[in-house]
Each structure stands twice: as C-alpha cells, then as structure tokens.
Protein backbone atom coordinates (compact mmCIF):
# COMPACT_ATOMS: atom_id res chain seq x y z
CA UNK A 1 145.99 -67.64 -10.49
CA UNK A 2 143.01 -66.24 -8.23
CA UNK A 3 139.51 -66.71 -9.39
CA UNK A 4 137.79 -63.11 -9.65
CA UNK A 5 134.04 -63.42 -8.78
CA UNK A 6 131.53 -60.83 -9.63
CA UNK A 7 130.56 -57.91 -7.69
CA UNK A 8 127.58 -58.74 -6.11
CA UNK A 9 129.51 -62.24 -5.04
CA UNK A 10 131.54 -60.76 -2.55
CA UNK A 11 128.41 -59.01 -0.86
CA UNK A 12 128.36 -61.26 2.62
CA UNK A 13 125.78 -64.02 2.93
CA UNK A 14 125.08 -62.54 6.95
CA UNK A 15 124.09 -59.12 5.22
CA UNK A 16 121.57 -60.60 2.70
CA UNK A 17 120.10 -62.56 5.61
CA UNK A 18 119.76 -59.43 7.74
CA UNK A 19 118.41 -57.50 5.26
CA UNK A 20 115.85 -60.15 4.54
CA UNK A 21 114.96 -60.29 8.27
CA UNK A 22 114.17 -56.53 8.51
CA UNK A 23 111.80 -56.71 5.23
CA UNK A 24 110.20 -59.48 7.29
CA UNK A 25 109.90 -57.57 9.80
CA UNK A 26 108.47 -54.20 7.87
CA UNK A 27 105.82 -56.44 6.41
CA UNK A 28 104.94 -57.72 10.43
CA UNK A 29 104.53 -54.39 11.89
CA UNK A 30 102.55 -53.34 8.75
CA UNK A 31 99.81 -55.74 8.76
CA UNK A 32 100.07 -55.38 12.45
CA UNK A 33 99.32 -51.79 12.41
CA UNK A 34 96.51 -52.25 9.81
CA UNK A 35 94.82 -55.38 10.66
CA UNK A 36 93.35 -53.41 13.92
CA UNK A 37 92.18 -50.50 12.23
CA UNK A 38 93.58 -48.13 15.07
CA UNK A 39 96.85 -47.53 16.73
CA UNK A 40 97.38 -45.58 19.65
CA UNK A 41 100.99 -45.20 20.28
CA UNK A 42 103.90 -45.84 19.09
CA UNK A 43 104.89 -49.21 17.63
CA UNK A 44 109.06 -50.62 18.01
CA UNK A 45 109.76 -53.46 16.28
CA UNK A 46 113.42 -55.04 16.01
CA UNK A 47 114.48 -58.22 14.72
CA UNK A 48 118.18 -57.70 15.36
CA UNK A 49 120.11 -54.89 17.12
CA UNK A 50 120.99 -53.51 13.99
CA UNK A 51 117.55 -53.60 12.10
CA UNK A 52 115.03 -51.89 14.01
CA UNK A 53 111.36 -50.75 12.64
CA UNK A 54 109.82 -47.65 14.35
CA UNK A 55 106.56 -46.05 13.52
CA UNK A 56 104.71 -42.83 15.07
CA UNK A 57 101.61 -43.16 16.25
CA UNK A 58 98.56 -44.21 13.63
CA UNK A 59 94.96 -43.31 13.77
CA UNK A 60 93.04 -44.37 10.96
CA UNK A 61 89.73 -42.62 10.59
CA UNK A 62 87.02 -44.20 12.27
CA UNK A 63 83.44 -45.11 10.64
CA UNK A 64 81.23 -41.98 10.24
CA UNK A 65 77.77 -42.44 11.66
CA UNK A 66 75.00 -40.06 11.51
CA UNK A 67 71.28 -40.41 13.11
CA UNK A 68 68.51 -41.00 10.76
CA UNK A 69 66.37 -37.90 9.79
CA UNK A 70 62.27 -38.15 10.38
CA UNK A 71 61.05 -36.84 7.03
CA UNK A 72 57.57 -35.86 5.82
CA UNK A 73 56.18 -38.24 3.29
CA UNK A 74 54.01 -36.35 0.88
CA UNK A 75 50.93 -36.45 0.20
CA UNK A 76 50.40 -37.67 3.62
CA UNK A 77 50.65 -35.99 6.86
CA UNK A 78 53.39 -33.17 6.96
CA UNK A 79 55.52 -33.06 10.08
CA UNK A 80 55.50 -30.17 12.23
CA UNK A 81 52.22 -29.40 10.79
CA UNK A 82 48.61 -29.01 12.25
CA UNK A 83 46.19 -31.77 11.38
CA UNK A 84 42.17 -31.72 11.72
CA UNK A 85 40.61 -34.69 12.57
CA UNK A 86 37.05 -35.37 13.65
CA UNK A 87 36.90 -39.08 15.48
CA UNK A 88 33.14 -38.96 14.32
CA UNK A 89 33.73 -39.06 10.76
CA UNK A 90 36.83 -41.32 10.80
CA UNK A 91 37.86 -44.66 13.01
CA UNK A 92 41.91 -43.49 13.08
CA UNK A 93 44.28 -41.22 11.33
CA UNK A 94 46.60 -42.83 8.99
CA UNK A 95 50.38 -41.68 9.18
CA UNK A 96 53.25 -42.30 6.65
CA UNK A 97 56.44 -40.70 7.46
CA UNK A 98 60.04 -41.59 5.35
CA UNK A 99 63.23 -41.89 7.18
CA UNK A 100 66.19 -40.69 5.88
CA UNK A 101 69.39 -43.24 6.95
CA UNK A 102 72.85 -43.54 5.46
CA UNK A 103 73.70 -46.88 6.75
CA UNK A 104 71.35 -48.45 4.38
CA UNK A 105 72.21 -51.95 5.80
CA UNK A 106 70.99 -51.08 9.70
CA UNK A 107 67.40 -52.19 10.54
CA UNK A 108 65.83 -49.29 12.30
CA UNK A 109 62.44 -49.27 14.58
CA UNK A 110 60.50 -46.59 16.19
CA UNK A 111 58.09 -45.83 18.29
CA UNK A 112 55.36 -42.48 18.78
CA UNK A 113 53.07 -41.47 21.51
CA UNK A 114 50.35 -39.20 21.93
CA UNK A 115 50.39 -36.22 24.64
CA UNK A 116 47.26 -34.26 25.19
CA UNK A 117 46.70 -30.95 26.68
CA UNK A 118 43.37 -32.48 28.06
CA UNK A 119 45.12 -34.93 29.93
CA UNK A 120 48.10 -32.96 32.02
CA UNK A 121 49.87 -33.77 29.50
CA UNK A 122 50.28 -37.69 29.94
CA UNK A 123 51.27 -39.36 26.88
CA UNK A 124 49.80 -42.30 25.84
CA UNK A 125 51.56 -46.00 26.02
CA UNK A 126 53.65 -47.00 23.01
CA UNK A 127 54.35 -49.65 21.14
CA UNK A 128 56.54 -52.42 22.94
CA UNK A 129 58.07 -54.04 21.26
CA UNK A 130 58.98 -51.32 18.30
CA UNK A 131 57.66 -51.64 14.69
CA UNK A 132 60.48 -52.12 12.68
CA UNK A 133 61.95 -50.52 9.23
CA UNK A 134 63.80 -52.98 7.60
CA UNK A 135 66.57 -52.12 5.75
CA UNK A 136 66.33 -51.71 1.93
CA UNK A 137 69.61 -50.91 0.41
CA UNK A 138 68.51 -47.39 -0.12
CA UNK A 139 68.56 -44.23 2.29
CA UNK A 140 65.73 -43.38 2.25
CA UNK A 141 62.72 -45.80 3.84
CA UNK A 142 59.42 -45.69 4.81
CA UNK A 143 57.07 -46.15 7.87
CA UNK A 144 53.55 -45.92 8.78
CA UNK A 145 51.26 -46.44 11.46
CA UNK A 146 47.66 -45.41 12.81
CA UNK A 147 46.19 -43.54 15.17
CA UNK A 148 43.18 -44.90 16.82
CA UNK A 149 40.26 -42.07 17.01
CA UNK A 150 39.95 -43.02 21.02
CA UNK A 151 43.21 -42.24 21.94
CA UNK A 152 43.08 -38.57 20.53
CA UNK A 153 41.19 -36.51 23.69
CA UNK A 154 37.93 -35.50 22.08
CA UNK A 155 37.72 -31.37 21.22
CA UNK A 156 41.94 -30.98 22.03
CA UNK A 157 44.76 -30.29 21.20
CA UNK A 158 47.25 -33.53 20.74
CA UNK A 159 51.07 -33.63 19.84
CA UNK A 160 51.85 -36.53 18.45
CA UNK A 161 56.28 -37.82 18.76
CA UNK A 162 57.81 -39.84 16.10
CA UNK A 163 61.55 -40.82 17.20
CA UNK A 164 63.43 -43.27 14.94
CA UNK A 165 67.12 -45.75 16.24
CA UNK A 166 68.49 -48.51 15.49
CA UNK A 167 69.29 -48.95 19.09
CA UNK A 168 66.62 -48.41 21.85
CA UNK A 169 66.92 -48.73 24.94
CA UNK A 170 64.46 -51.83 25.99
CA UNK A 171 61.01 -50.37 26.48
CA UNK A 172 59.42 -52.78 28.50
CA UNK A 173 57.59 -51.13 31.68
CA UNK A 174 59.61 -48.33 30.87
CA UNK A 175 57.38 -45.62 29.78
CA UNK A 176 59.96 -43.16 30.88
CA UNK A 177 62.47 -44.85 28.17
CA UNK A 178 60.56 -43.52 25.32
CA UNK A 179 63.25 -41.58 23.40
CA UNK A 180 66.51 -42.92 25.09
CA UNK A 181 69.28 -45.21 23.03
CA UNK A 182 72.23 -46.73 23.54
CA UNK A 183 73.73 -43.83 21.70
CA UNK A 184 71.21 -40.70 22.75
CA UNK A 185 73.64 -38.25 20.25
CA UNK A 186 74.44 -40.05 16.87
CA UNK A 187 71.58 -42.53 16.65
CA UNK A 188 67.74 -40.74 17.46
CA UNK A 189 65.81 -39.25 14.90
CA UNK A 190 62.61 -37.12 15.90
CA UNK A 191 59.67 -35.66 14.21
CA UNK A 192 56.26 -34.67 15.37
CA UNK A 193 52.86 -32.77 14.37
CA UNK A 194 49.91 -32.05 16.04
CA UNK A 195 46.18 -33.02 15.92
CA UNK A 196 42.99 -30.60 16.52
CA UNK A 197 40.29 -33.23 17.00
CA UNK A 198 37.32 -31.39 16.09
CA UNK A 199 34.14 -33.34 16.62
CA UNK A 200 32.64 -30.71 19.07
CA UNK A 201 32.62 -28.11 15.98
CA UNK A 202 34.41 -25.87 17.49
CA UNK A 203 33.74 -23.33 14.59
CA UNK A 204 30.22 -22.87 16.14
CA UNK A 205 30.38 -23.94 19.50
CA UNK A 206 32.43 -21.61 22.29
CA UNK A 207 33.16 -23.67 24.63
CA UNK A 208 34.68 -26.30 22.21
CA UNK A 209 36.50 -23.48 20.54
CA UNK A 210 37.61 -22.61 24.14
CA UNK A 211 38.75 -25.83 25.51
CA UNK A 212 40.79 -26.38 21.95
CA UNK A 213 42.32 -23.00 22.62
CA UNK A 214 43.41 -24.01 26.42
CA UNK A 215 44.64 -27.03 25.62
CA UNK A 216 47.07 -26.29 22.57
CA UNK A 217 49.71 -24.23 24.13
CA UNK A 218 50.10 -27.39 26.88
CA UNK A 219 50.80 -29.56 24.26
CA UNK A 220 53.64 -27.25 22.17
CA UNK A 221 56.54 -27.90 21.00
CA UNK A 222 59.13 -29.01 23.61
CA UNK A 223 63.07 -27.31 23.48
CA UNK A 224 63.88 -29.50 20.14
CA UNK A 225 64.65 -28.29 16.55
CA UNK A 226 60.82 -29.10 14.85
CA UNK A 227 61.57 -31.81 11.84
CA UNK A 228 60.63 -30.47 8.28
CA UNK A 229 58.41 -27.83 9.85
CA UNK A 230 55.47 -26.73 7.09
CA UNK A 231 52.39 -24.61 7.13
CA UNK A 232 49.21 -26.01 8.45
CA UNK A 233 47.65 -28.75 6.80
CA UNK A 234 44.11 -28.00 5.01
C-alpha cells in the first residue's frame, strides 16, 4: 500500500532552497541600494541562473541646504538703512543683526568691513579669524559686533558688509577673500547699511554737507539684492 504524503510534501527540497536564496538575495541588493543613500545605475544581482534580482536606477533625494539669511534685529540697527553717527559724541556704533539658518545644528561665523567713499573706496581689514555664531537648536540666531568711531572716515559716507557661512574660505592675508566660501551659491548670507558720520555738522557747514554728498554715491550699493531693505533710520 503506498504512503500518500501531503501536498506541500511533494514540493522539491532544491526549490525551497532556491527560493530561499533569491529572498537572500532581495534583502542584499536592498540594503545595498539603501545603505549608500544614492544609486546611479542600474544594479544586477543573481544568485543562481534562474533567480536573478534587477533594479532601475535609484536616486534618493539628496539633503536640501539653503544659505543663511542676514536679518535686521529690531530695535537695533536696520539693514539696508542709513545710520547717523557722530564719532564725537560716541566711542563706536553698536550692531546686532539675527541670522536666519535652517540647519540649526551648523556653527556659522562672519565677518564685515567698512568701505568709505573718502578713502577710494578701500575697505577696512576684517576680523581674522571670524567671530563665530554658535549653533542653538533654533533658526534663528543672533550676532553683534562694534564699530570703532576711528575707523568710520570723519564727515562721509561709509557702507558697512555683513556676510554670514559656515564655510569660509581661510582669511588669513587674504583681504581679497572677504566674501568667498567653499560653496559661494548655497552657503553666503549678506546684509549691509550705511553710516553718515556727522561730526562736521554738516546741517550748517557746506563744505561738510558737500564732502558727505561726494562721497555717498562711491560707497552705494554694489549689483546685490539689498537684505531687509527699510527706510532711513532717525
């Protein structure tokens, strides 16, 4: 009398091995595919002639960075704005400015300089190395700094140039490095304002009013989108 053995008996062992060697497989090429993040090309994968794994080509997005923003921080001095300083009633100008970042983990830095229409438009040294803004888990930070009252050419015009990265370029004896990064397009934030230093009183005296009039339109704005322009500060 023949022994009858259940369905799923007669199913070969070879098969069930072969079948376990291609879900091996699937599993490789998955966490193969995923563990780098990106794929370009195509990806073959066979364990046995018969049990082949083929996948198209994979591109995972990649991380989406975007430069920091130079915001004015209120009630201080609003960029893109005029200021009025007289270096004989104050030492230096105090400036607080916010940067807005999304990567709230990335310690920034920046660095500012002074050009003067008085001065053929030569900006002043910077900072090297940058002052830092550490990170603080939030996007939007803070930094300040002051001017000194010498620096600022006495009865001109100044612009003063905020730029923000998390990724200079070194600075040192590099003047010319001011505003360049490792990544000049998705890492630079800019802002700037300007400074009428009026100790000459140029309100009453023409030829202060005269050389603060010749010496602002050297010191404008160069071809860049102006940072949270406002009306003049009073």
């Amino acid at each position: 009398m023949s022994q009858r053995h259940p369905a799923f008996a007669s199913f070969p062992r070879e098969k069930s091995r072969l079948f376990a060697l291609s879900a091996i497989g699937a599993r490789f090429a998955y966490t193969s595919l995923m563990r780098g993040g990106r794929v370009l090309g195509s990806a073959l994968l066979c364990v046995l002639p018969s049990a082949c794994l083929v996948t198209d080509q994979v591109e995972l997005p990649g991380e989406n960075t975007t430069p920091p923003i130079v915001l004015a921080a209120t009630p201080s001095i609003p960029l893109g704005s005029v200021i009025r300083f007289n270096a004989n009633l104050a030492n230096e100008l105090p400036v607080v400015f916010h940067v807005r970042d999304d990567n709230v983990a990335e310690t920034l830095k920046f660095r500012w300089h002074i050009v003067t229409g008085a001065a053929a438009q030569i900006p002043t040294d910077f900072d090297c190395p940058e002052p830092v803004i550490p990170p603080t888990g939030v996007t939007l930070r803070e930094g300040k700094f002051a001017i000194d009252g010498m620096k600022l050419a006495r009865g001109a015009c100044s612009r003063v140039d905020i730029v923000v990265s998390a990724a200079f370029r070194p600075c040192m004896g590099r003047p010319d490095l001011f505003d360049v990064t490792e990544d000049e397009y998705n890492d630079l934030g800019r802002g700037m304002f300007w400074v009428w230093e009026l100790s000459g009183d140029p309100l009453t005296n023409p030829g202060a009013a005269q050389m603060l009039a010749s010496t602002c339109p050297t010191v404008a704005a160069p071809d860049r989108t102006v940072t949270n322009p406002t009306m003049e500060n009073n």
